[in-house]
C-alpha atoms as a PDB file:
ATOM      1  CA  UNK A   1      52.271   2.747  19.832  1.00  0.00           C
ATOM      2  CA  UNK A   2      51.746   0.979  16.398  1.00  0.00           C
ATOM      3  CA  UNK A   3      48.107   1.400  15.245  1.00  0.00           C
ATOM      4  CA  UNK A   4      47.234  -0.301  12.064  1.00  0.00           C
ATOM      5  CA  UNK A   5      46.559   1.427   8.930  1.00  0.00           C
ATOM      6  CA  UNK A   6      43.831   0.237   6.445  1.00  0.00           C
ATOM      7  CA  UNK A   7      44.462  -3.130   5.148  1.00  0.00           C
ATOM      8  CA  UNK A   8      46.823  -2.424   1.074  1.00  0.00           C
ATOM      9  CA  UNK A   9      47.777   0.818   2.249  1.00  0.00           C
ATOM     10  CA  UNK A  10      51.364   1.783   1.896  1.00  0.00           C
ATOM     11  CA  UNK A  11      53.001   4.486   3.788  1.00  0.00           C
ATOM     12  CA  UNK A  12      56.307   5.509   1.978  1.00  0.00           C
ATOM     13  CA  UNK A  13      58.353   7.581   4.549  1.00  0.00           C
ATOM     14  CA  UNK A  14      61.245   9.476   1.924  1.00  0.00           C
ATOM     15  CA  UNK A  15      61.523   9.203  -1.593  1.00  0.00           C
ATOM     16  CA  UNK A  16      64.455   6.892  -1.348  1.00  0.00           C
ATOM     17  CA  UNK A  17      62.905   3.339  -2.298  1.00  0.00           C
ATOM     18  CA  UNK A  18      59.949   4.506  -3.602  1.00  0.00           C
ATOM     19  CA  UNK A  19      57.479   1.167  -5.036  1.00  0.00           C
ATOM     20  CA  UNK A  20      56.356   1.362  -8.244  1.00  0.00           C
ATOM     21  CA  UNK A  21      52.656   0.949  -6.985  1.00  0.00           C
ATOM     22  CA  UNK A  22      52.559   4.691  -5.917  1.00  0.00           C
ATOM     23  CA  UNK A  23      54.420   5.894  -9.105  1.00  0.00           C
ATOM     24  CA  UNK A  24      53.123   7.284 -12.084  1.00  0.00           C
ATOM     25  CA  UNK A  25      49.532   8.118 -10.665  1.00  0.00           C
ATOM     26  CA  UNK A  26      47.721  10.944  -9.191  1.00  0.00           C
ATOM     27  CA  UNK A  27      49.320  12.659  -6.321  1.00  0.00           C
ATOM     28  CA  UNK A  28      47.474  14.638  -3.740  1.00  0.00           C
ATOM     29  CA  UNK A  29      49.708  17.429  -2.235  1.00  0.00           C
ATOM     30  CA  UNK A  30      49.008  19.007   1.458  1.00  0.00           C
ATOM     31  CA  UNK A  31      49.832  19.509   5.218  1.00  0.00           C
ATOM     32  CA  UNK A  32      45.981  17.012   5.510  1.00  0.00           C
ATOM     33  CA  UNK A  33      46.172  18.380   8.936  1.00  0.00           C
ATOM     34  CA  UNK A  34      42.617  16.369  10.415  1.00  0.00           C
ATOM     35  CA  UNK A  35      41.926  15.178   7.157  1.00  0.00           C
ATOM     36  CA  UNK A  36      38.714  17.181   6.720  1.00  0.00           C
ATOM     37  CA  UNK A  37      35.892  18.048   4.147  1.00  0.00           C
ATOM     38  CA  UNK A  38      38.336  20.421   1.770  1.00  0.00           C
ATOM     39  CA  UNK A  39      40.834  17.718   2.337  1.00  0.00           C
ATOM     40  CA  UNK A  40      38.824  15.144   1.206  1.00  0.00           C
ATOM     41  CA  UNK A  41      37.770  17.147  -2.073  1.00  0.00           C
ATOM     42  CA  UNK A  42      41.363  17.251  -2.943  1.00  0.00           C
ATOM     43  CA  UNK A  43      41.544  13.550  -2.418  1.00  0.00           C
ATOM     44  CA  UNK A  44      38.442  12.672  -4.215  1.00  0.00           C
ATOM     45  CA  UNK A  45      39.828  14.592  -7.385  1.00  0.00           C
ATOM     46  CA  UNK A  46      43.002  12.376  -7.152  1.00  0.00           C
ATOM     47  CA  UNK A  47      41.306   9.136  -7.053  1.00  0.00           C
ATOM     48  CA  UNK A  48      39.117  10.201 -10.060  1.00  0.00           C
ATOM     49  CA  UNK A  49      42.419  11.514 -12.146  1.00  0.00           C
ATOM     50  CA  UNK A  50      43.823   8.222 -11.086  1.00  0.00           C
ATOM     51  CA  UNK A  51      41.071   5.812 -12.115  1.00  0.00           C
ATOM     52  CA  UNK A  52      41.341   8.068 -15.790  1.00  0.00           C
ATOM     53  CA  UNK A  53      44.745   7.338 -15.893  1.00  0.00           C
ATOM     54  CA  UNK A  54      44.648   3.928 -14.601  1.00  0.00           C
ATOM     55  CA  UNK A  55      46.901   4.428 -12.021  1.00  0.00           C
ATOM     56  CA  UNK A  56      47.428   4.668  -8.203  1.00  0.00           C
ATOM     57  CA  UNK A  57      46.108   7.914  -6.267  1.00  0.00           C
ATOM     58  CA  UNK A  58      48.797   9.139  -3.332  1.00  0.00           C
ATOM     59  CA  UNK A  59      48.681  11.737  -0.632  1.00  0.00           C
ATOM     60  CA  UNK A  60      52.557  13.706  -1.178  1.00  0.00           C
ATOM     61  CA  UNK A  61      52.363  15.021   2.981  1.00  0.00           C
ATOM     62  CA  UNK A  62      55.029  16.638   5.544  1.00  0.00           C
ATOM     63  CA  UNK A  63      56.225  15.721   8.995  1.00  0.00           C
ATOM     64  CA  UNK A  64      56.729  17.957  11.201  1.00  0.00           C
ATOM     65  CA  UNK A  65      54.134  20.671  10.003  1.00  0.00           C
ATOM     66  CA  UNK A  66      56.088  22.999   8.190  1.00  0.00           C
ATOM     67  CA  UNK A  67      54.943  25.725  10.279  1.00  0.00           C
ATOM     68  CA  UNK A  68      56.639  23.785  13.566  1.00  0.00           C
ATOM     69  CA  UNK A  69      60.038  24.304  11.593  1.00  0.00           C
ATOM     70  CA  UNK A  70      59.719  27.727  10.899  1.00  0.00           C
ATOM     71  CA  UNK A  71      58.552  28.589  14.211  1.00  0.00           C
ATOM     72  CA  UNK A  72      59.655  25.868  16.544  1.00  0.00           C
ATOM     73  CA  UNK A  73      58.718  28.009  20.036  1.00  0.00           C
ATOM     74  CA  UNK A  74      55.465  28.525  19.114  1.00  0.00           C
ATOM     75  CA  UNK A  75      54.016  24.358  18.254  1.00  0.00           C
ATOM     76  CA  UNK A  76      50.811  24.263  16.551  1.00  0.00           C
ATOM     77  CA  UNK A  77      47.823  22.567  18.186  1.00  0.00           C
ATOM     78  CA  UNK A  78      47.313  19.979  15.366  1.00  0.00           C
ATOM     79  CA  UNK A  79      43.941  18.186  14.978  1.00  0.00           C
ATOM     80  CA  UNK A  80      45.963  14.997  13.729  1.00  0.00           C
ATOM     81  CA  UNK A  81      49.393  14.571  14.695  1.00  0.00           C
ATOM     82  CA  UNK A  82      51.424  12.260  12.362  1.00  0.00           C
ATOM     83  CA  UNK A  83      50.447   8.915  13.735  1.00  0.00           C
ATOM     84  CA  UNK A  84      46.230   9.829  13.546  1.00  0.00           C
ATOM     85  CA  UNK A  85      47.074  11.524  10.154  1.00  0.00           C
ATOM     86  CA  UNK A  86      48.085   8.786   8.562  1.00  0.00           C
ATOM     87  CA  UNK A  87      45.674   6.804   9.679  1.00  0.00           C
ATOM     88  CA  UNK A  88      42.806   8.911   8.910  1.00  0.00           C
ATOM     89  CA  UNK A  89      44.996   8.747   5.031  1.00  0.00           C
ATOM     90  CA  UNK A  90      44.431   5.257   4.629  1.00  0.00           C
ATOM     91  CA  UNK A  91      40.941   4.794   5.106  1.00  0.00           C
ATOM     92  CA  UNK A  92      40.658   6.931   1.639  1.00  0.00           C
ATOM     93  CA  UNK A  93      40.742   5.058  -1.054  1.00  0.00           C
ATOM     94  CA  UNK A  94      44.510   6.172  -1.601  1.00  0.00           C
ATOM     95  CA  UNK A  95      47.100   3.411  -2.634  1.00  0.00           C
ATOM     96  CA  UNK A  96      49.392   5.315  -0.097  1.00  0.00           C
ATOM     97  CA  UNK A  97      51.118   8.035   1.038  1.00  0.00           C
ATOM     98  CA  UNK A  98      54.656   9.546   0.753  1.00  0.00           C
ATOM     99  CA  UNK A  99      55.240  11.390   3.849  1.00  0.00           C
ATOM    100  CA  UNK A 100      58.543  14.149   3.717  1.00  0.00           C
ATOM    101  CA  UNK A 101      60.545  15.355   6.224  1.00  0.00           C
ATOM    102  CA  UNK A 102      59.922  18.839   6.227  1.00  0.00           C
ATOM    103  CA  UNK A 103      63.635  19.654   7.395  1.00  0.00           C
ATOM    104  CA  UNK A 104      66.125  22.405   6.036  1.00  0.00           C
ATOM    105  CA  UNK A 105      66.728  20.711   3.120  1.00  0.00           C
ATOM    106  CA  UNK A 106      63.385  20.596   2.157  1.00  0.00           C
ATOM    107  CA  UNK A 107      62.885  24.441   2.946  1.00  0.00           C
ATOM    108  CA  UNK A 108      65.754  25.368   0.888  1.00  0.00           C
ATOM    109  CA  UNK A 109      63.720  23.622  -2.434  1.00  0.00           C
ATOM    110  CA  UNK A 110      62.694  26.154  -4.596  1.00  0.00           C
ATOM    111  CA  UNK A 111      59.193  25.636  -6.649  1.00  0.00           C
ATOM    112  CA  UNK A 112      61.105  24.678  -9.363  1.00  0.00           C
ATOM    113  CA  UNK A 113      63.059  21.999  -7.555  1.00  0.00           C
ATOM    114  CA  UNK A 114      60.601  20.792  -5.445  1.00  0.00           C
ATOM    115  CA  UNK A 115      58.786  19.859  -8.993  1.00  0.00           C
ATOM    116  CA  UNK A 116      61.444  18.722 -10.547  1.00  0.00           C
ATOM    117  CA  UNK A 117      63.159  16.655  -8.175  1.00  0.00           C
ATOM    118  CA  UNK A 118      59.924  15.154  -5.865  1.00  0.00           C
ATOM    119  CA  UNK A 119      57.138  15.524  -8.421  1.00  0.00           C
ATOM    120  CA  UNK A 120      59.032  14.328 -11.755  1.00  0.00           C
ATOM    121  CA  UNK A 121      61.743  12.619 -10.692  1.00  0.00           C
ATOM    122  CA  UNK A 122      60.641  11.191  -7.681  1.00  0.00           C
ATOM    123  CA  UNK A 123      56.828   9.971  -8.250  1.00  0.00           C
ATOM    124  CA  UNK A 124      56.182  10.469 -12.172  1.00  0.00           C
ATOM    125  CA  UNK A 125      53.609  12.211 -11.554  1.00  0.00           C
ATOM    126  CA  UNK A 126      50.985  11.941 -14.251  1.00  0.00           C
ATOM    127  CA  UNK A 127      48.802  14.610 -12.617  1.00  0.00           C
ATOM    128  CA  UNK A 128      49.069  16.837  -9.580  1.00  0.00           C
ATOM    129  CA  UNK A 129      46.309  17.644  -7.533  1.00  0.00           C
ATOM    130  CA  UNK A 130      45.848  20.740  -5.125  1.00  0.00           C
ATOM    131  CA  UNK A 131      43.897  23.403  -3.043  1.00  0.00           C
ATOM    132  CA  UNK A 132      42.937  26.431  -4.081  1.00  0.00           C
ATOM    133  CA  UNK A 133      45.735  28.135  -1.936  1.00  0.00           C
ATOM    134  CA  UNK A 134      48.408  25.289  -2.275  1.00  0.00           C
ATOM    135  CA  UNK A 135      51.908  26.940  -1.542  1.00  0.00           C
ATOM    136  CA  UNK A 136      55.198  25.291  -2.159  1.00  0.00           C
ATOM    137  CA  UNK A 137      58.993  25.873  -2.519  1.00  0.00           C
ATOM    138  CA  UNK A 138      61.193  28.285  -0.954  1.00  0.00           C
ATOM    139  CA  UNK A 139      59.702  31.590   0.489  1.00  0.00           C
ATOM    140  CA  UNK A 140      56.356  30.135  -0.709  1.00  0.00           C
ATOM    141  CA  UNK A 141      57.407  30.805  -4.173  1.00  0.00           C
ATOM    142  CA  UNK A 142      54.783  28.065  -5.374  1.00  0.00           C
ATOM    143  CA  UNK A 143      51.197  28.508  -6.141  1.00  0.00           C
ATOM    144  CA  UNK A 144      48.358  26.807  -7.965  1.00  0.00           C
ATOM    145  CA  UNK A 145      49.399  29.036 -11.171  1.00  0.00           C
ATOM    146  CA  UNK A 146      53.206  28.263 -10.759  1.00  0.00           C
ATOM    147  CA  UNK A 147      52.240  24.687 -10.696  1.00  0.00           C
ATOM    148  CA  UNK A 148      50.372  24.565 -14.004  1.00  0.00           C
ATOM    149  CA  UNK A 149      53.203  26.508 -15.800  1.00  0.00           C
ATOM    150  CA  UNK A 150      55.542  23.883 -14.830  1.00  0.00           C
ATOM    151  CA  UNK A 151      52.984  21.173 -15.906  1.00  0.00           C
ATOM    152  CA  UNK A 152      53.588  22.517 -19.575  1.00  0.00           C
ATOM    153  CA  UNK A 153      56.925  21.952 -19.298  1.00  0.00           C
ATOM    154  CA  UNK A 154      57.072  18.648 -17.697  1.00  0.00           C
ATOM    155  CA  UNK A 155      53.750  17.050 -19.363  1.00  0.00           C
ATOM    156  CA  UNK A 156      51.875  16.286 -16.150  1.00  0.00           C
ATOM    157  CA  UNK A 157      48.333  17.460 -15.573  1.00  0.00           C
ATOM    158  CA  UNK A 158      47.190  19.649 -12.976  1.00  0.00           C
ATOM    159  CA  UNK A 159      43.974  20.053 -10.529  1.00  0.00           C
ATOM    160  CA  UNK A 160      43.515  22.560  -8.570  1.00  0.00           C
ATOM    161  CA  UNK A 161      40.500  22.445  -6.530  1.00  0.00           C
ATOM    162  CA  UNK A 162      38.409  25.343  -5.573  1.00  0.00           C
ATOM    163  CA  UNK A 163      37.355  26.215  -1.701  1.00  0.00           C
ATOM    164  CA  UNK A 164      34.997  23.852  -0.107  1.00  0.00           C
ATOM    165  CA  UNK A 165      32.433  25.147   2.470  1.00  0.00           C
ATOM    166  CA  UNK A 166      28.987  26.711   2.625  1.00  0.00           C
ATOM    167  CA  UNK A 167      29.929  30.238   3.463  1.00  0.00           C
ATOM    168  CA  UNK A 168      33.202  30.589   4.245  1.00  0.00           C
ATOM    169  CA  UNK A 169      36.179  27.790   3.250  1.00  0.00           C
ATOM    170  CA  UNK A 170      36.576  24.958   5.488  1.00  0.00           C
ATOM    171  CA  UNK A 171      39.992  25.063   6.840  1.00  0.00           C
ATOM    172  CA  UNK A 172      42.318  23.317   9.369  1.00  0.00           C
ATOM    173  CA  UNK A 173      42.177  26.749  11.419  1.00  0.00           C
ATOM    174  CA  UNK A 174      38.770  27.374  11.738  1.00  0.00           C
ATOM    175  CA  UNK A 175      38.124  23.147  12.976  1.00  0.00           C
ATOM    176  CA  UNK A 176      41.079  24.525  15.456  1.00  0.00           C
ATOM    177  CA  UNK A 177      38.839  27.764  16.721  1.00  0.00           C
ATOM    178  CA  UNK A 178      35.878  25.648  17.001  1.00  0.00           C
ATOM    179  CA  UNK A 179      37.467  22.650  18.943  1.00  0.00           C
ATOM    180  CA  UNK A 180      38.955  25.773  21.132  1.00  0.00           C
ATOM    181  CA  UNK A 181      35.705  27.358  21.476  1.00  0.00           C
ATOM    182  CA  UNK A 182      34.341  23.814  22.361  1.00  0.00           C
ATOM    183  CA  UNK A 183      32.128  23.789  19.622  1.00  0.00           C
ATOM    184  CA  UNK A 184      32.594  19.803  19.023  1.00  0.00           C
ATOM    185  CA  UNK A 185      29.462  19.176  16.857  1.00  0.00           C
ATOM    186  CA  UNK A 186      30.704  22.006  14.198  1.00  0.00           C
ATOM    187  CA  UNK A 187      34.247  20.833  14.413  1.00  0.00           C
ATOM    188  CA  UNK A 188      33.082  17.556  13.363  1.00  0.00           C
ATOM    189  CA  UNK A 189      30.227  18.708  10.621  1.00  0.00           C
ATOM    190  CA  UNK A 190      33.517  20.235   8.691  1.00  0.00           C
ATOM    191  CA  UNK A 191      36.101  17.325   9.579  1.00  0.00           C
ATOM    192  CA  UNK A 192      33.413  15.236   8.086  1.00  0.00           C
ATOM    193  CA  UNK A 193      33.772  12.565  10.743  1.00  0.00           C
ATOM    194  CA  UNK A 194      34.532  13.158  14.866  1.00  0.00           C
ATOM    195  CA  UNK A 195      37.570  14.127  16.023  1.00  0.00           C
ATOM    196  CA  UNK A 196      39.327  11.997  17.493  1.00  0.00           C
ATOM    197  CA  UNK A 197      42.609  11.947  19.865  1.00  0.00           C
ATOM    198  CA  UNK A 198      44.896   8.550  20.625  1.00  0.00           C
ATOM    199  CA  UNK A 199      47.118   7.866  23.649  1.00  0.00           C
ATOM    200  CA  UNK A 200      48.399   5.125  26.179  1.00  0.00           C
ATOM    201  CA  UNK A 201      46.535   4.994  29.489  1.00  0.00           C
ATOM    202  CA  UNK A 202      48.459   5.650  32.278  1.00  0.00           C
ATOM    203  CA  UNK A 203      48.408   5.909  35.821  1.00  0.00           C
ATOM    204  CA  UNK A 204      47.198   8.391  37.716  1.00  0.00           C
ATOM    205  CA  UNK A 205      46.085   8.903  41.292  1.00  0.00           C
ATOM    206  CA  UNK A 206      43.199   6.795  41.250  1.00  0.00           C
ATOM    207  CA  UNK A 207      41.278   9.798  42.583  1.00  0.00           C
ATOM    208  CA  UNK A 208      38.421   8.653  40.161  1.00  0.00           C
ATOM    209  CA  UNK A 209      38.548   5.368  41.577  1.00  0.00           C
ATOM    210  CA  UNK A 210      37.750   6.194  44.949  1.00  0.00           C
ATOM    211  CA  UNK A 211      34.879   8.852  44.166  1.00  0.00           C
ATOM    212  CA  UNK A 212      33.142   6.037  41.977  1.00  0.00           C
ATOM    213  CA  UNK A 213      34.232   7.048  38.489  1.00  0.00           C
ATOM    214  CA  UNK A 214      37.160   4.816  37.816  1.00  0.00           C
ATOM    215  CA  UNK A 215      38.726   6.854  34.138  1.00  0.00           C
ATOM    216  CA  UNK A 216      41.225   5.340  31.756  1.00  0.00           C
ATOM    217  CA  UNK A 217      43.347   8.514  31.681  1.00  0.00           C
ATOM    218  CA  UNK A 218      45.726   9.675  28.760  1.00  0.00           C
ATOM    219  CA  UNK A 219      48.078  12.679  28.469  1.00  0.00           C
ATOM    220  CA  UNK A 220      47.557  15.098  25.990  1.00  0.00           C
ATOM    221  CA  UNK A 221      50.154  17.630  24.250  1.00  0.00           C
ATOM    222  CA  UNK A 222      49.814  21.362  25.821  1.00  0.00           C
ATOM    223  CA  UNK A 223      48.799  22.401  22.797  1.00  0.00           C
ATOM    224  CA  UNK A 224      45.649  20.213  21.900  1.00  0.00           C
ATOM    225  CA  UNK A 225      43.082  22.620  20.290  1.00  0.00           C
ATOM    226  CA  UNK A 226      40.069  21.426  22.846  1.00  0.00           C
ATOM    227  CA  UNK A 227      38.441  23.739  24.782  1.00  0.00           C
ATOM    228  CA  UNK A 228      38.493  22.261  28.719  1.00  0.00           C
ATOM    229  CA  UNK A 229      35.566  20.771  29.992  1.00  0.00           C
ATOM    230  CA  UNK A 230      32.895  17.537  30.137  1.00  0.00           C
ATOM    231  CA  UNK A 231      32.277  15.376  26.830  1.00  0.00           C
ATOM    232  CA  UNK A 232      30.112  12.832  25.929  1.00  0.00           C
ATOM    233  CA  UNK A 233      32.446  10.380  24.089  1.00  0.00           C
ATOM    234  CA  UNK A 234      33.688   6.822  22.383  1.00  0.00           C
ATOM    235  CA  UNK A 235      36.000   5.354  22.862  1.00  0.00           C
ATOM    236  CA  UNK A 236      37.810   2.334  21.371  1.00  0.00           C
ATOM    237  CA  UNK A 237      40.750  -0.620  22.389  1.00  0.00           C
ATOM    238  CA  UNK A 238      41.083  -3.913  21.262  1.00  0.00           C
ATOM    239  CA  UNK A 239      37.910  -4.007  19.735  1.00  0.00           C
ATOM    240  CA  UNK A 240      34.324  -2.637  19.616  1.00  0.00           C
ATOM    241  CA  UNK A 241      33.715   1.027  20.720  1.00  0.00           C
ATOM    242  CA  UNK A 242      32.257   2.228  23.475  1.00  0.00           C
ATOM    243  CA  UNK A 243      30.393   4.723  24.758  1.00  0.00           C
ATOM    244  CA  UNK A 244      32.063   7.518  27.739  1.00  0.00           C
ATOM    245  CA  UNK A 245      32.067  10.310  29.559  1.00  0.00           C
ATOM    246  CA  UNK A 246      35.427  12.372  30.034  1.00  0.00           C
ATOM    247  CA  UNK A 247      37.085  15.036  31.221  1.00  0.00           C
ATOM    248  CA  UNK A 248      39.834  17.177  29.826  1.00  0.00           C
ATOM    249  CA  UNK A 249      41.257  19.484  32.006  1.00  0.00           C
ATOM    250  CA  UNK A 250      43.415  20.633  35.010  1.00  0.00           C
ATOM    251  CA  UNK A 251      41.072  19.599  37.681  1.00  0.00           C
ATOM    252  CA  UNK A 252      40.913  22.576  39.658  1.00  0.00           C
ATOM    253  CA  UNK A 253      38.813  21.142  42.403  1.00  0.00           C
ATOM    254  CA  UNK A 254      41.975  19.784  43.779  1.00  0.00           C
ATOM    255  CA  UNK A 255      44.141  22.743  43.159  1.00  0.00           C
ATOM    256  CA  UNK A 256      46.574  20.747  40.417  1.00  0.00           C
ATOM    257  CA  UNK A 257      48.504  22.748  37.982  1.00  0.00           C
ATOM    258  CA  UNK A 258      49.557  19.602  36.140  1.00  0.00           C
ATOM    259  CA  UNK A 259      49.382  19.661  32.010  1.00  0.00           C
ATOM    260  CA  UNK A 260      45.793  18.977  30.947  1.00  0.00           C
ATOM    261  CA  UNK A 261      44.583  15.286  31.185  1.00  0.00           C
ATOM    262  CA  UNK A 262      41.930  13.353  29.509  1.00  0.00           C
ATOM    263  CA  UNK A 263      40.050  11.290  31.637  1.00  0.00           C
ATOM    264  CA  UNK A 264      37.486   8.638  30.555  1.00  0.00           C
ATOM    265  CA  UNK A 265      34.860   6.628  32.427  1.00  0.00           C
ATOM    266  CA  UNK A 266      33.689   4.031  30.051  1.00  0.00           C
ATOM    267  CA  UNK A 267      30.141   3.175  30.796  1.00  0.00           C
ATOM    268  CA  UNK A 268      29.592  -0.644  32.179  1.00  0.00           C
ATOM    269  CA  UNK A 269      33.257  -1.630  31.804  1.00  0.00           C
ATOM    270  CA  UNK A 270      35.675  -3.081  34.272  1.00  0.00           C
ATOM    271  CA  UNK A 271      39.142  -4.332  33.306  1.00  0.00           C
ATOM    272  CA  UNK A 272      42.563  -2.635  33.247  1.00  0.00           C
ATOM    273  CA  UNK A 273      43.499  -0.568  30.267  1.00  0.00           C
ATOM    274  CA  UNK A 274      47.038   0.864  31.364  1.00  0.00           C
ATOM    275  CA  UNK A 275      49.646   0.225  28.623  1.00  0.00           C
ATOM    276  CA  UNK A 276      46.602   0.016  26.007  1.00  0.00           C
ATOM    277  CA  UNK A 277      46.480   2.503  23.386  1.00  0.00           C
ATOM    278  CA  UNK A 278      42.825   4.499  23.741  1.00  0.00           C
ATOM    279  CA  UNK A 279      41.193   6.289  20.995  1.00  0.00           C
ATOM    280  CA  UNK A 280      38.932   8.653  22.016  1.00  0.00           C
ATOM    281  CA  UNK A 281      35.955  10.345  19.393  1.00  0.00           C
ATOM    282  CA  UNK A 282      33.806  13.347  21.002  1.00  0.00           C
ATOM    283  CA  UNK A 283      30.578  13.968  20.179  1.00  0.00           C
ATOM    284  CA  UNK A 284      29.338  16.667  22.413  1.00  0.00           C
ATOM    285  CA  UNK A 285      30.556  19.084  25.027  1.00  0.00           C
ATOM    286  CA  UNK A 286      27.991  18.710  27.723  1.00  0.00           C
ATOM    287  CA  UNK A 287      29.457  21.728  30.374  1.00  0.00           C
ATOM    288  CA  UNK A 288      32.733  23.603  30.611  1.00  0.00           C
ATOM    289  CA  UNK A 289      35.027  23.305  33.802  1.00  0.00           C
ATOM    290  CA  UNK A 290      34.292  23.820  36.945  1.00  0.00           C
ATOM    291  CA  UNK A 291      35.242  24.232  40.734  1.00  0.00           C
ATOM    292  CA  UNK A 292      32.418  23.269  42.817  1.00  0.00           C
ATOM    293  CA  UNK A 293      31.839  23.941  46.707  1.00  0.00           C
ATOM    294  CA  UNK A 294      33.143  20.529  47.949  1.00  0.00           C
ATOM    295  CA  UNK A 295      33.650  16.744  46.750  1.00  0.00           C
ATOM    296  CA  UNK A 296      30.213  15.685  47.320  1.00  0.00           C
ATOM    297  CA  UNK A 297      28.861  18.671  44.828  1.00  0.00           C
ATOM    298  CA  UNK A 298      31.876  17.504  42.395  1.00  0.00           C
ATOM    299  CA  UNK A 299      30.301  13.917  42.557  1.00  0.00           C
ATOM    300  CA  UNK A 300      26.906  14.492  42.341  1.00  0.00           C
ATOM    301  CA  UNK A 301      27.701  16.603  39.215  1.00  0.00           C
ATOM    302  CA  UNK A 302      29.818  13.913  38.102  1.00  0.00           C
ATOM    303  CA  UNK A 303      26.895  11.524  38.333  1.00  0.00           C
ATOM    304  CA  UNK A 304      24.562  13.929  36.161  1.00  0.00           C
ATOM    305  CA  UNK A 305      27.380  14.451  33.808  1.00  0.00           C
ATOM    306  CA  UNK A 306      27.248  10.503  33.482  1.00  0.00           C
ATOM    307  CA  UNK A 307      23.201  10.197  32.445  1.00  0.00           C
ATOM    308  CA  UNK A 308      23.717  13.145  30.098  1.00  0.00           C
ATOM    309  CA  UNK A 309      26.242  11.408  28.609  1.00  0.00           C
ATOM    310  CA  UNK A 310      24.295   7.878  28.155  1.00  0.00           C
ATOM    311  CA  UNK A 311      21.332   9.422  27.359  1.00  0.00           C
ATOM    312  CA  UNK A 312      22.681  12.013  24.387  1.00  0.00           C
ATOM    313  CA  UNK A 313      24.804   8.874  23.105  1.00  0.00           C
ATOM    314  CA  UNK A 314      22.113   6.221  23.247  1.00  0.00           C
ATOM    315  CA  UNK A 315      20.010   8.255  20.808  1.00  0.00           C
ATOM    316  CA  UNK A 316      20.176   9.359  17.230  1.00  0.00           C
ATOM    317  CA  UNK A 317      24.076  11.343  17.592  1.00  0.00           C
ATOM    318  CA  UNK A 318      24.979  12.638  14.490  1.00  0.00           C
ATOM    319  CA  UNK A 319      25.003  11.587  11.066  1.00  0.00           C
ATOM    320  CA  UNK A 320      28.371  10.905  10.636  1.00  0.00           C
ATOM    321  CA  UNK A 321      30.546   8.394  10.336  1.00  0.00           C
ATOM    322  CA  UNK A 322      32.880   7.325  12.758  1.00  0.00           C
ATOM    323  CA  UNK A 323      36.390   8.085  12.349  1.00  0.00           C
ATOM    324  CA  UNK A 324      38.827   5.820  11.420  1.00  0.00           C
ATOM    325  CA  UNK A 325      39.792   4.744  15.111  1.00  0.00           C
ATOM    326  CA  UNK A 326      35.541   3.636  15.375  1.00  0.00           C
END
């Protein structure tokens, strides 16, 4: 599934062939896992070094998360897998991105090399920017303090930007607790834009169909970090967004132990969607999940579910933007 990015953004998979448009500029170094507020801080201090230096500002990323090669049994529940990341990436002002393989090659790089041979050699880097607790290199041997000692000996500059967040730091694993705790409208104050998921429709068992709630239904991976439950959504293909109700869960009510499934009922829409890919934003969590005492409790529920869902998203939602899918 090939989803555009923003319109002069380049993404530069490998160092090998790298343009001279992303050389010599600002780079931006991070996992960007959901692209959120602290993310964005980092990013923002790039473009401004860049626009000093009169050069391009780039996002330096890694695919896999380097924590999914270290500890391949145990998969993190990422907020943007690599596809959503990197389009999330190019709606930031950024010239582009250079986007590693995190494989055992790139484990084995010390500090030293990974500055030397990515950051020198590799973009001519005229300044480095990074979080507060940036590590890098073999055994972590890279920090924020490393990376400004090798700054004076390579004559690049260095940013290092300090923890963003009212009272405690804003960070990829606490958006992960709070999507798990299905607290959606926190999630998305720190993302600074909803969270979003992407996915081809596919069929199901038309179950929805025949109780009167026909859903556009997408598989997610085990590991999403969203608590299971009702949403008030959007939802967007081929054009203008709409507005949804889903469901994400195991649907209990028929005694399925299938992997979790996302199912949307667009509001006022009739067509078929399968093959499409679906982006999905949530605003609110209107009710976990239940098991109710027959089918015609499930769809009356269903139906209440449905005017919660038009009214909450007919009103004033949030102040946010949409995400980059909206």
């Amino acid at each position: 599934m090939n989803v555009p990015l923003a319109p002069g953004f380049r993404l530069q998979r490998g160092l090998d062939g790298i343009p001279a448009q992303l050389k010599g500029g600002a780079v931006a170094i991070g996992n960007f896992d959901g692209v959120h507020l602290g993310h964005k801080a980092v990013l923002a201090a790039a473009r401004a070094a860049a626009i000093r230096a009169g050069g391009p500002a780039v996002a330096l990323t890694f695919e896999p998360h380097p924590r999914s090669f270290f500890r391949p049994d145990q998969p993190i529940p990422r907020l943007t897998p690599a596809r959503e990341k990197r389009l999330l990436l190019s709606h930031e002002a950024l010239e582009g991105m250079v986007e590693l393989a995190f494989d055992a090659g790139l484990a084995a790089l010390t500090a030293e090399e990974f500055v030397a041979d990515i950051l020198v050699n590799g973009l001519e880097a005229e300044t480095v920017v990074v979080g507060w607790d940036f590590h890098f290199g073999k055994g972590r041997g890279g920090s924020p303090a490393f990376l400004q000692d090798a700054a004076a000996r390579y004559a690049f500059g260095v940013e290092v930007v300090s923890p963003f967040g009212d009272t405690a730091p804003v960070s990829s694993s606490s958006i992960r607790a709070l999507l798990s705790a299905g607290e959606i409208q926190e999630a998305n104050r720190k993302l600074g834009h909803r969270w979003f998921v992407m996915g081809e429709v596919a069929h199901g068992d038309k179950r929805g169909r025949h109780l009167g709630y026909p859903t556009a239904n997408i598989a997610l991976p085990p590991e999403t970090p969203l608590a299971q439950g009702v949403y008030a959504v959007r939802v967007t293909f081929d054009g203008p967004i709409r507005d949804a109700v889903a469901s994400f869960g195991r649907r209990p009510q028929f005694h399925e132990n299938a992997p979790p499934l996302l199912e949307s009922y667009i509001f006022d829409f009739q067509g078929d969607l399968y093959g499409k890919t679906l982006g999905v934003e949530f605003v609110a969590r209107l009710r976990g999940e239940e098991t109710f005492e027959n089918v015609d409790a499930l769809v009356s529920q269903m139906h209440r579910d449905a005017i919660t869902a038009r009214r909450l998203l007919s009103g004033p939602v949030d102040p946010l933007a949409p995400s980059a899918i909206g």
